[in-house]
ModelCIF file with pLDDT and N, C-alpha, C, O atoms, coordinates in Angstrom:
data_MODEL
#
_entry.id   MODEL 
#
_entity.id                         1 
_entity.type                       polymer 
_entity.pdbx_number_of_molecules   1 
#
_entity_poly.entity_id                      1 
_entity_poly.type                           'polypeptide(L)' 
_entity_poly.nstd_linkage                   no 
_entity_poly.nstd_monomer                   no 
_entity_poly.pdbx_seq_one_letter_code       
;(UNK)(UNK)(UNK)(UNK)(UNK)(UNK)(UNK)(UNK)(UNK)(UNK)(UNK)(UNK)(UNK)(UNK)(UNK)(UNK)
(UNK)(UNK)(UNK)(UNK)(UNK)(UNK)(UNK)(UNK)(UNK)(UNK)(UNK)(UNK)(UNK)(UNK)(UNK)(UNK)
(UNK)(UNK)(UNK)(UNK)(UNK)(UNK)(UNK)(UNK)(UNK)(UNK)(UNK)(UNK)(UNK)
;
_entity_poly.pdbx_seq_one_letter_code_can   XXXXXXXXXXXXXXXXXXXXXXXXXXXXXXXXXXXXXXXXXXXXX 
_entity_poly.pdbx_strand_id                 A 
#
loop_
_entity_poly_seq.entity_id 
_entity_poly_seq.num 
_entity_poly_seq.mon_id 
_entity_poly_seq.hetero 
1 1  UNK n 
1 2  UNK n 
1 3  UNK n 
1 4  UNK n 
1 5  UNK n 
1 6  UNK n 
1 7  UNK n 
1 8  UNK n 
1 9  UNK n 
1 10 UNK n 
1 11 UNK n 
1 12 UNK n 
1 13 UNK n 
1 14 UNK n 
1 15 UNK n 
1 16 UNK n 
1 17 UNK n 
1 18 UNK n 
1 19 UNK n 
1 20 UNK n 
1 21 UNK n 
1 22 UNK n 
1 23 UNK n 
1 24 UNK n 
1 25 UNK n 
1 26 UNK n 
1 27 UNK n 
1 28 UNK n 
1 29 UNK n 
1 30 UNK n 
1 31 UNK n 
1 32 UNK n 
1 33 UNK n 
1 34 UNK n 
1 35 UNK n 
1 36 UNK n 
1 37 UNK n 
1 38 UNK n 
1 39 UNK n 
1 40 UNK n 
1 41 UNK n 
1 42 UNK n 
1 43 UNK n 
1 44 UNK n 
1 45 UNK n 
#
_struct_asym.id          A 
_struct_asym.entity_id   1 
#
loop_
_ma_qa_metric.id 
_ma_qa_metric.mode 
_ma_qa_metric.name 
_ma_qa_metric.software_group_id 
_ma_qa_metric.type 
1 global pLDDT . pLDDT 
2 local  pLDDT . pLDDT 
#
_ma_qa_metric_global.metric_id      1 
_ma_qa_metric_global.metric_value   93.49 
_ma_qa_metric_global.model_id       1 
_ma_qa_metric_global.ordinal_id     1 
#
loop_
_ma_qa_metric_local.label_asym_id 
_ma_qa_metric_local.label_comp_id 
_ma_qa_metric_local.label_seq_id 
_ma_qa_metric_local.metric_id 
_ma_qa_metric_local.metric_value 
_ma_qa_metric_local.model_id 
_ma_qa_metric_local.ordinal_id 
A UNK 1  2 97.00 1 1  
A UNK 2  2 96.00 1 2  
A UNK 3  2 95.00 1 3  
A UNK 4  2 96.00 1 4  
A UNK 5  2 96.00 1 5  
A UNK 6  2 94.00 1 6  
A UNK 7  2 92.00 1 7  
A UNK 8  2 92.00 1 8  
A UNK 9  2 94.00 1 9  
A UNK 10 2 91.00 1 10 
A UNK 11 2 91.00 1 11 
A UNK 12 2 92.00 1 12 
A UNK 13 2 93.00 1 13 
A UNK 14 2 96.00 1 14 
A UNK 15 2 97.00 1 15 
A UNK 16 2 97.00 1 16 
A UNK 17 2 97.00 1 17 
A UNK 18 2 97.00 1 18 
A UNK 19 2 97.00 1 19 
A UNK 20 2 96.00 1 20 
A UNK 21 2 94.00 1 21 
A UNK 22 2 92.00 1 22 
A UNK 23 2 88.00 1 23 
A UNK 24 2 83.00 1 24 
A UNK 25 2 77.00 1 25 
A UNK 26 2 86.00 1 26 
A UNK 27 2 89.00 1 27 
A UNK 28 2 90.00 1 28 
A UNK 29 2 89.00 1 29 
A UNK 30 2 91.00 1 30 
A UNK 31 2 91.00 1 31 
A UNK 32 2 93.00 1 32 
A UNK 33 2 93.00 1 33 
A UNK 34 2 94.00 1 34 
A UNK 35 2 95.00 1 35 
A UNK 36 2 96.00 1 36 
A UNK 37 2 96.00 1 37 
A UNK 38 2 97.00 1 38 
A UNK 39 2 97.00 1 39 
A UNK 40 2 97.00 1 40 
A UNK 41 2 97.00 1 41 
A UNK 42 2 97.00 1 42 
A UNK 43 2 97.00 1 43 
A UNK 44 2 96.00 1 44 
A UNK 45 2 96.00 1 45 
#
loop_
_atom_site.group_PDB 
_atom_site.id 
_atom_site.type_symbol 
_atom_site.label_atom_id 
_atom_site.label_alt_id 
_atom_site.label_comp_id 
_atom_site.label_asym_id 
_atom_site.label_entity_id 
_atom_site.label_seq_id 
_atom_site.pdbx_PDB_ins_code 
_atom_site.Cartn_x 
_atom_site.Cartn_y 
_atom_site.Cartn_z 
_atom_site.occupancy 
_atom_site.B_iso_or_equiv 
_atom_site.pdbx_formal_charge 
_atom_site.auth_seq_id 
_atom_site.auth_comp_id 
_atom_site.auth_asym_id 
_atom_site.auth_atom_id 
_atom_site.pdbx_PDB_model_num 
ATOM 1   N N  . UNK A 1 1  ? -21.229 43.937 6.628  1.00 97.00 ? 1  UNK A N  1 
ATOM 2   C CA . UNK A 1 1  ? -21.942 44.379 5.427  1.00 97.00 ? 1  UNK A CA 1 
ATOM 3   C C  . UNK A 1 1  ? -21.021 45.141 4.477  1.00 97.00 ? 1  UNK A C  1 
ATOM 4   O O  . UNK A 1 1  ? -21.124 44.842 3.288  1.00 97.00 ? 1  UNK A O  1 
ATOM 5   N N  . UNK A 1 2  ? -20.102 46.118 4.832  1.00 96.00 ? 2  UNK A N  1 
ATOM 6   C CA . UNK A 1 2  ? -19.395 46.703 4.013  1.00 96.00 ? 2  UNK A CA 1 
ATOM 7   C C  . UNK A 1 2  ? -18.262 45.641 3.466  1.00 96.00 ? 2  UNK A C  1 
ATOM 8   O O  . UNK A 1 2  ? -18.273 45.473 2.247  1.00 96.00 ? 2  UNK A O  1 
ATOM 9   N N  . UNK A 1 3  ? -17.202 44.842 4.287  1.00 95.00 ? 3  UNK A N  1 
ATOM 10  C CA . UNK A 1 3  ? -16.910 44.000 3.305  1.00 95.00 ? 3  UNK A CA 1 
ATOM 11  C C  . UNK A 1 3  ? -17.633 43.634 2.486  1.00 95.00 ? 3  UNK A C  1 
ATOM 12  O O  . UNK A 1 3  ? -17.361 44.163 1.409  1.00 95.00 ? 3  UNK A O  1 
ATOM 13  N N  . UNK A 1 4  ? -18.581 42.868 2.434  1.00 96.00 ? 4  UNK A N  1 
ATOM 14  C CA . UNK A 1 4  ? -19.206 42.147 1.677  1.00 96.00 ? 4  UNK A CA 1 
ATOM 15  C C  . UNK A 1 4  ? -19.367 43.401 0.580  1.00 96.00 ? 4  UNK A C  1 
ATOM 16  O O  . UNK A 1 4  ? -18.823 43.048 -0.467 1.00 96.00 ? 4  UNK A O  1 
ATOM 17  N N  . UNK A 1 5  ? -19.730 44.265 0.506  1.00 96.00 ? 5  UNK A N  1 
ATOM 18  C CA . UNK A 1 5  ? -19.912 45.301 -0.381 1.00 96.00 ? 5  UNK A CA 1 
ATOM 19  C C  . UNK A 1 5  ? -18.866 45.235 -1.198 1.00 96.00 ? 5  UNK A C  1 
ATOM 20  O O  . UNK A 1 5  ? -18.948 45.081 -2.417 1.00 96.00 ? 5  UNK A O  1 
ATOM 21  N N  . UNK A 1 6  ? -17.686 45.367 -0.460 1.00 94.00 ? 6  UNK A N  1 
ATOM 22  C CA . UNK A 1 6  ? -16.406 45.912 -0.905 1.00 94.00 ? 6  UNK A CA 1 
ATOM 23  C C  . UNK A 1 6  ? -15.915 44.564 -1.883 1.00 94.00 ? 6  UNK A C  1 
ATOM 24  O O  . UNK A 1 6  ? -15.223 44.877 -2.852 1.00 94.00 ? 6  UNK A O  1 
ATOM 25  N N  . UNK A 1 7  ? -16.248 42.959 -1.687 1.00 92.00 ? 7  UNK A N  1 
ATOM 26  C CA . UNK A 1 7  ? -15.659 41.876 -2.353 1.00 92.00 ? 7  UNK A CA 1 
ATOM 27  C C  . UNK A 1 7  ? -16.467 41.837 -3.654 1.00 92.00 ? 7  UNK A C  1 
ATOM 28  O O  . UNK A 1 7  ? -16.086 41.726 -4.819 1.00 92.00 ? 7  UNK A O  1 
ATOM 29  N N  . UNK A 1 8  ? -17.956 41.987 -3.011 1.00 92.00 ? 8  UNK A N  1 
ATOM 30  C CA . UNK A 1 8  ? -18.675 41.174 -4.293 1.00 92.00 ? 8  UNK A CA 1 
ATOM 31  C C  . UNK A 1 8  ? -19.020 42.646 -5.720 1.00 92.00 ? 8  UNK A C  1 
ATOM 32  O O  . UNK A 1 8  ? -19.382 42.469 -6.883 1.00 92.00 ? 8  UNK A O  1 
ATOM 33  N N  . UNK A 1 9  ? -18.831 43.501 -5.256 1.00 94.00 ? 9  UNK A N  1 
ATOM 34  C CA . UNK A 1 9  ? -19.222 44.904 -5.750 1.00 94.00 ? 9  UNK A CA 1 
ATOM 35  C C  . UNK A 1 9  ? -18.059 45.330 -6.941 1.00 94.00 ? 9  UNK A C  1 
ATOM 36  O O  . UNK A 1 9  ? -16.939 44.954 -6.597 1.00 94.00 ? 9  UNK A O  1 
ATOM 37  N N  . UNK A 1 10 ? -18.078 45.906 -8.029 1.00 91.00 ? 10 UNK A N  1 
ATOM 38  C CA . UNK A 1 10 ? -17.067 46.469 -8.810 1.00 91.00 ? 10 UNK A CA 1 
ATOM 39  C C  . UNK A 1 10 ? -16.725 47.700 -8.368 1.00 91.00 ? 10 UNK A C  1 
ATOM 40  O O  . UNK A 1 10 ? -17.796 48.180 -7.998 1.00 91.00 ? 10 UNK A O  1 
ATOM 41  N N  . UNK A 1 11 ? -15.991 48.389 -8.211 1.00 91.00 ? 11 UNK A N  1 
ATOM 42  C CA . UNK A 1 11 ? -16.173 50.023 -8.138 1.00 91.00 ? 11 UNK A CA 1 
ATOM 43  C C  . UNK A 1 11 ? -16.039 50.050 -6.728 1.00 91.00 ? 11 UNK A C  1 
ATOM 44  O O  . UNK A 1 11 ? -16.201 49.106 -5.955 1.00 91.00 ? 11 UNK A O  1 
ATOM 45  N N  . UNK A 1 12 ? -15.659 51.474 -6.406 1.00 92.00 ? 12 UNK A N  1 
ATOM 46  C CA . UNK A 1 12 ? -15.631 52.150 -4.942 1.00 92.00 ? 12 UNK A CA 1 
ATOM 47  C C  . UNK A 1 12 ? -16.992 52.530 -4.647 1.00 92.00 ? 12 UNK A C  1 
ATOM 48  O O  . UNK A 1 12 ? -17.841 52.608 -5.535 1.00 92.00 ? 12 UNK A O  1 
ATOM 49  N N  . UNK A 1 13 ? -17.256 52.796 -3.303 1.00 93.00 ? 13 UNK A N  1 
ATOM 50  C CA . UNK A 1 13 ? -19.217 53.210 -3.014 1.00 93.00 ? 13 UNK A CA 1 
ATOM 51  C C  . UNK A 1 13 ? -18.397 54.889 -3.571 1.00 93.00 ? 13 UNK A C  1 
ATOM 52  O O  . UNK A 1 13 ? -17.244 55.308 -3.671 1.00 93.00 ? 13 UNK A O  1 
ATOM 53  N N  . UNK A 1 14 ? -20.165 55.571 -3.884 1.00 96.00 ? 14 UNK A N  1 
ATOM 54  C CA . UNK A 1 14 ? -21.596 55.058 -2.689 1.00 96.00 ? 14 UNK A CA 1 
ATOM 55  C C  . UNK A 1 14 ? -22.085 53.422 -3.417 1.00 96.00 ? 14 UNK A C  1 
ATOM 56  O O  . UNK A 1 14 ? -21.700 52.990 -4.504 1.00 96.00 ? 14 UNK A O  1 
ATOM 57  N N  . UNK A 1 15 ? -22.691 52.981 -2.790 1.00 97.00 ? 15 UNK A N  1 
ATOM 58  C CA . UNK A 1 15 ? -22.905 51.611 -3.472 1.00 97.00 ? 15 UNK A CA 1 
ATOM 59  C C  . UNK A 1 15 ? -24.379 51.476 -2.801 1.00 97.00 ? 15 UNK A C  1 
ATOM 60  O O  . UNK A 1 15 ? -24.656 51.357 -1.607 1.00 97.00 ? 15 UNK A O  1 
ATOM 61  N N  . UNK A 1 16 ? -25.402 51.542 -4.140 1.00 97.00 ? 16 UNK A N  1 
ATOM 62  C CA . UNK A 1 16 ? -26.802 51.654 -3.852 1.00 97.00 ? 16 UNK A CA 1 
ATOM 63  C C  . UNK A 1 16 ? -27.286 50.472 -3.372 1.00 97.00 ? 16 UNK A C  1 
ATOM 64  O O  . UNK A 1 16 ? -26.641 49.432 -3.508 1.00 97.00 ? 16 UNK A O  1 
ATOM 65  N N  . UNK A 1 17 ? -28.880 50.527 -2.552 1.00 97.00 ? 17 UNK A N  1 
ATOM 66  C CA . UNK A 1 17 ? -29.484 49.597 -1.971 1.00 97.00 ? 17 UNK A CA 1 
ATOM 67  C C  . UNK A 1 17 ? -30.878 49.934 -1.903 1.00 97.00 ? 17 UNK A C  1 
ATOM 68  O O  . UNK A 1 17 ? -31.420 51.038 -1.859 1.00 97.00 ? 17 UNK A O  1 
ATOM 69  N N  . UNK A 1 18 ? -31.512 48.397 -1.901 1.00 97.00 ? 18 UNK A N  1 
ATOM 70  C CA . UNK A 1 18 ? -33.063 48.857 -1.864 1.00 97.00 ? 18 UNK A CA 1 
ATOM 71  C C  . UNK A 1 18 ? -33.228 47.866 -0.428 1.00 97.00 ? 18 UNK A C  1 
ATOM 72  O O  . UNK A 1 18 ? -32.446 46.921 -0.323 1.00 97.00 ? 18 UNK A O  1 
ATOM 73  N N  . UNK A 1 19 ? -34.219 48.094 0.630  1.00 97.00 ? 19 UNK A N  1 
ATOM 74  C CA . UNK A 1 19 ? -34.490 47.745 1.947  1.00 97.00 ? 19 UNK A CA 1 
ATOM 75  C C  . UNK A 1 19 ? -35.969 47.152 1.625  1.00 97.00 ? 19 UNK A C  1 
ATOM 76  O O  . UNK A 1 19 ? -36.954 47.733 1.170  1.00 97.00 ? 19 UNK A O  1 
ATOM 77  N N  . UNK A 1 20 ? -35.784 45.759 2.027  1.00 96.00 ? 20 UNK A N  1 
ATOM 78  C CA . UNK A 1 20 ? -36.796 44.326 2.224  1.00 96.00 ? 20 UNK A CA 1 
ATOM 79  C C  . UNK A 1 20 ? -37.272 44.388 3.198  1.00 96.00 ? 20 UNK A C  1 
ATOM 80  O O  . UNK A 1 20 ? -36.277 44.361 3.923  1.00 96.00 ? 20 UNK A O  1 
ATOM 81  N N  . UNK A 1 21 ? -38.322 44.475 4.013  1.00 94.00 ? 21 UNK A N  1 
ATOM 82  C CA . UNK A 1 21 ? -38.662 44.050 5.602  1.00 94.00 ? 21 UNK A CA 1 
ATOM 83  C C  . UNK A 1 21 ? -39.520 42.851 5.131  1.00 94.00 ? 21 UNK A C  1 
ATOM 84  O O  . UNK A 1 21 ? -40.351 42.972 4.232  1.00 94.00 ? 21 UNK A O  1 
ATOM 85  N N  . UNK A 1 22 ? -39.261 41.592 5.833  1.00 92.00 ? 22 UNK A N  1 
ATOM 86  C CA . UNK A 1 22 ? -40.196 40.229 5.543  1.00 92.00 ? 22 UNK A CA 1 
ATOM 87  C C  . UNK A 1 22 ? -40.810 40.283 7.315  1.00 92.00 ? 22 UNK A C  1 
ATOM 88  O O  . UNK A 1 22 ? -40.021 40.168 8.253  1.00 92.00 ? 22 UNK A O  1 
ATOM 89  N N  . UNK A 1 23 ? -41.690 40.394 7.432  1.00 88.00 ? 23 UNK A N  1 
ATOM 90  C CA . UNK A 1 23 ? -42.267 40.901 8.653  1.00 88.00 ? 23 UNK A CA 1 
ATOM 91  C C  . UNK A 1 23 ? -43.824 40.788 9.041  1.00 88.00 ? 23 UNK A C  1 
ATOM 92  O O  . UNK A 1 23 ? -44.647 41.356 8.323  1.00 88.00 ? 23 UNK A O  1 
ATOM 93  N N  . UNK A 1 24 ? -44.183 40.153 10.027 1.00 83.00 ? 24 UNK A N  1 
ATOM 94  C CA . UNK A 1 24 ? -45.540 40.106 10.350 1.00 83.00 ? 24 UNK A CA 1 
ATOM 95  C C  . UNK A 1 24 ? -46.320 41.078 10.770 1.00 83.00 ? 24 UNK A C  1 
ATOM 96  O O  . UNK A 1 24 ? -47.468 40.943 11.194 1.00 83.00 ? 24 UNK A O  1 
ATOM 97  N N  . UNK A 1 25 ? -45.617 42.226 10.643 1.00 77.00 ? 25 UNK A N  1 
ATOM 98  C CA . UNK A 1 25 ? -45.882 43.657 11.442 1.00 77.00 ? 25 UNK A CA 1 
ATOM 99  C C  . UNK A 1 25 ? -47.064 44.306 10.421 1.00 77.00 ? 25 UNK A C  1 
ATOM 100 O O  . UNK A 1 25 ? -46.999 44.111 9.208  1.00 77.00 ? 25 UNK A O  1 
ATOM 101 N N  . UNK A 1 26 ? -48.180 45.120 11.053 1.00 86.00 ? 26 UNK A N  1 
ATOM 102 C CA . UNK A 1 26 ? -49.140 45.556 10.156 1.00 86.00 ? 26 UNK A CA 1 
ATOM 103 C C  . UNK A 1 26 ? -48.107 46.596 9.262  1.00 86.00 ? 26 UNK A C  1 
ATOM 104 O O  . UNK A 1 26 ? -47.034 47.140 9.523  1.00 86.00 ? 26 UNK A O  1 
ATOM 105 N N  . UNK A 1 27 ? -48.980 46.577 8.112  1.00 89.00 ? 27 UNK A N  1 
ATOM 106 C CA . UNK A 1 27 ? -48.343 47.375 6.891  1.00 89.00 ? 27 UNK A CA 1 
ATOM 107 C C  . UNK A 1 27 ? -47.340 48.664 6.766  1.00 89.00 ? 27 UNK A C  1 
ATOM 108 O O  . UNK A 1 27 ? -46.269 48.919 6.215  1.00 89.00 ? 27 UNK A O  1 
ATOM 109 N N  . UNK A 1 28 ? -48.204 49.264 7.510  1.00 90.00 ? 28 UNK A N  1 
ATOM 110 C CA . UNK A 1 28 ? -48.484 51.139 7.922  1.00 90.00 ? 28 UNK A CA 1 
ATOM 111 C C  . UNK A 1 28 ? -47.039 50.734 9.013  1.00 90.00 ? 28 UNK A C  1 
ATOM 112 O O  . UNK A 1 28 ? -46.029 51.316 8.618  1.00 90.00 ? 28 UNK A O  1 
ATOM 113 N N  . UNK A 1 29 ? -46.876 50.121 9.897  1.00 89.00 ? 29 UNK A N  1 
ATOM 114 C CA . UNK A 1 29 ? -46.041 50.368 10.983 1.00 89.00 ? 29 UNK A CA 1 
ATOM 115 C C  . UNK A 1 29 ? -44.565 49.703 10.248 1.00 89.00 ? 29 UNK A C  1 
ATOM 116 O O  . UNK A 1 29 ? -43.501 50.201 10.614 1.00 89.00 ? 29 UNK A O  1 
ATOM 117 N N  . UNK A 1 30 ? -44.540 48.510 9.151  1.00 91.00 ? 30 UNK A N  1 
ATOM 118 C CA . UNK A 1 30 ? -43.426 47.907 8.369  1.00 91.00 ? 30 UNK A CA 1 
ATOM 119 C C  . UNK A 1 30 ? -42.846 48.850 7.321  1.00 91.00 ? 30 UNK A C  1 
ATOM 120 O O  . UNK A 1 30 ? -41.656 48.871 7.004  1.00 91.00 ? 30 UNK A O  1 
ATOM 121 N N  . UNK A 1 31 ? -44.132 49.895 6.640  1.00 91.00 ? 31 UNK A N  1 
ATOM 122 C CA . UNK A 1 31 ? -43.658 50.660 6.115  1.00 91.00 ? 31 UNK A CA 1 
ATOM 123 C C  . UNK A 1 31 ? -42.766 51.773 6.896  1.00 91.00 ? 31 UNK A C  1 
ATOM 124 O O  . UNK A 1 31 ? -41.537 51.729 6.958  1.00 91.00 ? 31 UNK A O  1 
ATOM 125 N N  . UNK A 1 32 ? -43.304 52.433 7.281  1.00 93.00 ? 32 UNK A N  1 
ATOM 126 C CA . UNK A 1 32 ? -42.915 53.648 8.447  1.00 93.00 ? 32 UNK A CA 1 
ATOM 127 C C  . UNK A 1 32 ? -40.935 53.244 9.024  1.00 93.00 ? 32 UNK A C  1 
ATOM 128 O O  . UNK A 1 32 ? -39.975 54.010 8.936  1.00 93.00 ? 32 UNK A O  1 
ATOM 129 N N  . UNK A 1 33 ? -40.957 52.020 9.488  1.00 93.00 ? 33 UNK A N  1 
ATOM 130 C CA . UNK A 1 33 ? -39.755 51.235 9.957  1.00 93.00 ? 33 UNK A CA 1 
ATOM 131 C C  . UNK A 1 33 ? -38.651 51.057 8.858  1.00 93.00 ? 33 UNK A C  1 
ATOM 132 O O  . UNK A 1 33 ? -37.441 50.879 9.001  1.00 93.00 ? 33 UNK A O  1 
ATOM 133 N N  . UNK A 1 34 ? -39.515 51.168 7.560  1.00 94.00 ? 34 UNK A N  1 
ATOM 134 C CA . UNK A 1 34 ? -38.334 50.919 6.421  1.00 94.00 ? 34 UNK A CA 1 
ATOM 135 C C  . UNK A 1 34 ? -37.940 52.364 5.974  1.00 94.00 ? 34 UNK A C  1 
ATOM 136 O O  . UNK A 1 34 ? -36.858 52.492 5.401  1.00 94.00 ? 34 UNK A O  1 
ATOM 137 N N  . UNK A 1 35 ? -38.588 53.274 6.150  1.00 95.00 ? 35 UNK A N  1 
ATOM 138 C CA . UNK A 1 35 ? -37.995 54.641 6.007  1.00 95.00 ? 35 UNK A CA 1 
ATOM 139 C C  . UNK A 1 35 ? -37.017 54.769 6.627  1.00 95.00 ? 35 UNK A C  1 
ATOM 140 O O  . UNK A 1 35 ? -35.862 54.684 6.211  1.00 95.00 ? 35 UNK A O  1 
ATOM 141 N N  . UNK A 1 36 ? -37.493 55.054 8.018  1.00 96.00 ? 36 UNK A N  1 
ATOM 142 C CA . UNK A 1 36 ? -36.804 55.518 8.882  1.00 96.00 ? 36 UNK A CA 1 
ATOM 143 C C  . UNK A 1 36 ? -35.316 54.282 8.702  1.00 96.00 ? 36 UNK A C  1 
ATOM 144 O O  . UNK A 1 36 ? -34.194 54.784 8.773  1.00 96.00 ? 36 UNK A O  1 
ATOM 145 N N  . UNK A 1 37 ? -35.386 53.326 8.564  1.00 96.00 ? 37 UNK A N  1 
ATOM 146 C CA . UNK A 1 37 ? -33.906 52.565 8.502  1.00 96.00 ? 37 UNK A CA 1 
ATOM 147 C C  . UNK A 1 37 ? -33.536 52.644 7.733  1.00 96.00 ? 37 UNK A C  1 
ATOM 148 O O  . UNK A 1 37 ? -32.337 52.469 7.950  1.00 96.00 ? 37 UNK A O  1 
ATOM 149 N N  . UNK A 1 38 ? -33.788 52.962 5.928  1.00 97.00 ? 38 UNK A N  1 
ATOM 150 C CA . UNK A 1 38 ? -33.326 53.322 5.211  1.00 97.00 ? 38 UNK A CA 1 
ATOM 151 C C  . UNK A 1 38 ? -32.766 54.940 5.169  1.00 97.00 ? 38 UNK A C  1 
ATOM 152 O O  . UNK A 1 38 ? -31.892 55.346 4.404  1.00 97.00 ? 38 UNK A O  1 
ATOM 153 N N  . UNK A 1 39 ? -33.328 55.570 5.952  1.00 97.00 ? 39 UNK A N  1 
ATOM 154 C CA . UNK A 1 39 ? -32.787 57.022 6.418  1.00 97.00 ? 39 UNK A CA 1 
ATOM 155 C C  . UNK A 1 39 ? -31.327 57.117 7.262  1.00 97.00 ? 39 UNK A C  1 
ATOM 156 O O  . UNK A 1 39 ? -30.479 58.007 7.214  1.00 97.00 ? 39 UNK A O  1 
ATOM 157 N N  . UNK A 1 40 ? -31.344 56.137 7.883  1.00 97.00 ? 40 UNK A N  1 
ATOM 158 C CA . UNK A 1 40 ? -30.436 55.629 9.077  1.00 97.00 ? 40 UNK A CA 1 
ATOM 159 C C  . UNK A 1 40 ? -29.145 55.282 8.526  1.00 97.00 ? 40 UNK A C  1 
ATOM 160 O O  . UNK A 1 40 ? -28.097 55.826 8.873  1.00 97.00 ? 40 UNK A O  1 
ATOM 161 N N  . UNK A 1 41 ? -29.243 54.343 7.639  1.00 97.00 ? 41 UNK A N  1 
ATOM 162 C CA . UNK A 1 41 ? -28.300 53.767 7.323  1.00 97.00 ? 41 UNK A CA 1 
ATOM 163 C C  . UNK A 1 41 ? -27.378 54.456 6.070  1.00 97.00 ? 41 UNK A C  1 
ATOM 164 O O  . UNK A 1 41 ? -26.256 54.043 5.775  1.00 97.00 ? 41 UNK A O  1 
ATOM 165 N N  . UNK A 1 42 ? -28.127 55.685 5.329  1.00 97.00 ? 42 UNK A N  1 
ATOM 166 C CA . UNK A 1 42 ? -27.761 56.303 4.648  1.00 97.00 ? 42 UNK A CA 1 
ATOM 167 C C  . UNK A 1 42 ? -26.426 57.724 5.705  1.00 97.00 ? 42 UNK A C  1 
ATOM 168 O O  . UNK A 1 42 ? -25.258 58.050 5.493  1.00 97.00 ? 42 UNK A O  1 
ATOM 169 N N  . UNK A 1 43 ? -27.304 58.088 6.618  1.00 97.00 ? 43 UNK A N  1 
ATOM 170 C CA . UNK A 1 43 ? -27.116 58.793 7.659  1.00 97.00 ? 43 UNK A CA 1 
ATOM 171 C C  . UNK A 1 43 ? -25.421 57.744 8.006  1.00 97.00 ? 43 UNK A C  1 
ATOM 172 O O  . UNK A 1 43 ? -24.349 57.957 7.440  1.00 97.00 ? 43 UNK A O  1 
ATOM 173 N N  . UNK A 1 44 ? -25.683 56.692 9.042  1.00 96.00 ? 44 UNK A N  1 
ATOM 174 C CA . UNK A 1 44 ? -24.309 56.099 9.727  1.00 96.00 ? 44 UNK A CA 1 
ATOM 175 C C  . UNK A 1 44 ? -23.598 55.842 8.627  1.00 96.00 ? 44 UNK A C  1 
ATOM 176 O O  . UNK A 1 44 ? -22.460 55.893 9.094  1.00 96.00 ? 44 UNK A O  1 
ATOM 177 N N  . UNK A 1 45 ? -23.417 55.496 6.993  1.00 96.00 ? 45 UNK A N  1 
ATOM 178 C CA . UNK A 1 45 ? -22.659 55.303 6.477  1.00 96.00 ? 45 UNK A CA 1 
ATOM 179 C C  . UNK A 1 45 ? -22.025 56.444 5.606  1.00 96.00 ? 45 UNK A C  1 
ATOM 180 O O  . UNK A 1 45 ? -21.029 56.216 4.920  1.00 96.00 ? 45 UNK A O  1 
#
């Protein structure tokens, strides 16, 4: 993922993102999952 950041991207990060879940999962529990991984990934990077 960060290559890919790093080729297709102008500029050095932070390099913003918005988080998709395509998911059969009820709403409330798909939402909840996209926080928390969007929390995550802000966090490990």
């Amino acid at each position: 993922l960060d290559t890919l950041l790093h080729e297709h991207l102008e500029g050095e990060a932070p390099y913003y993102f918005r988080l998709n879940i395509l998911s059969g999962k009820d709403i409330k529990e798909k939402n909840t999952l996209l926080k928390k991984v969007s929390a995550a990934l802000e966090n490990v990077s």
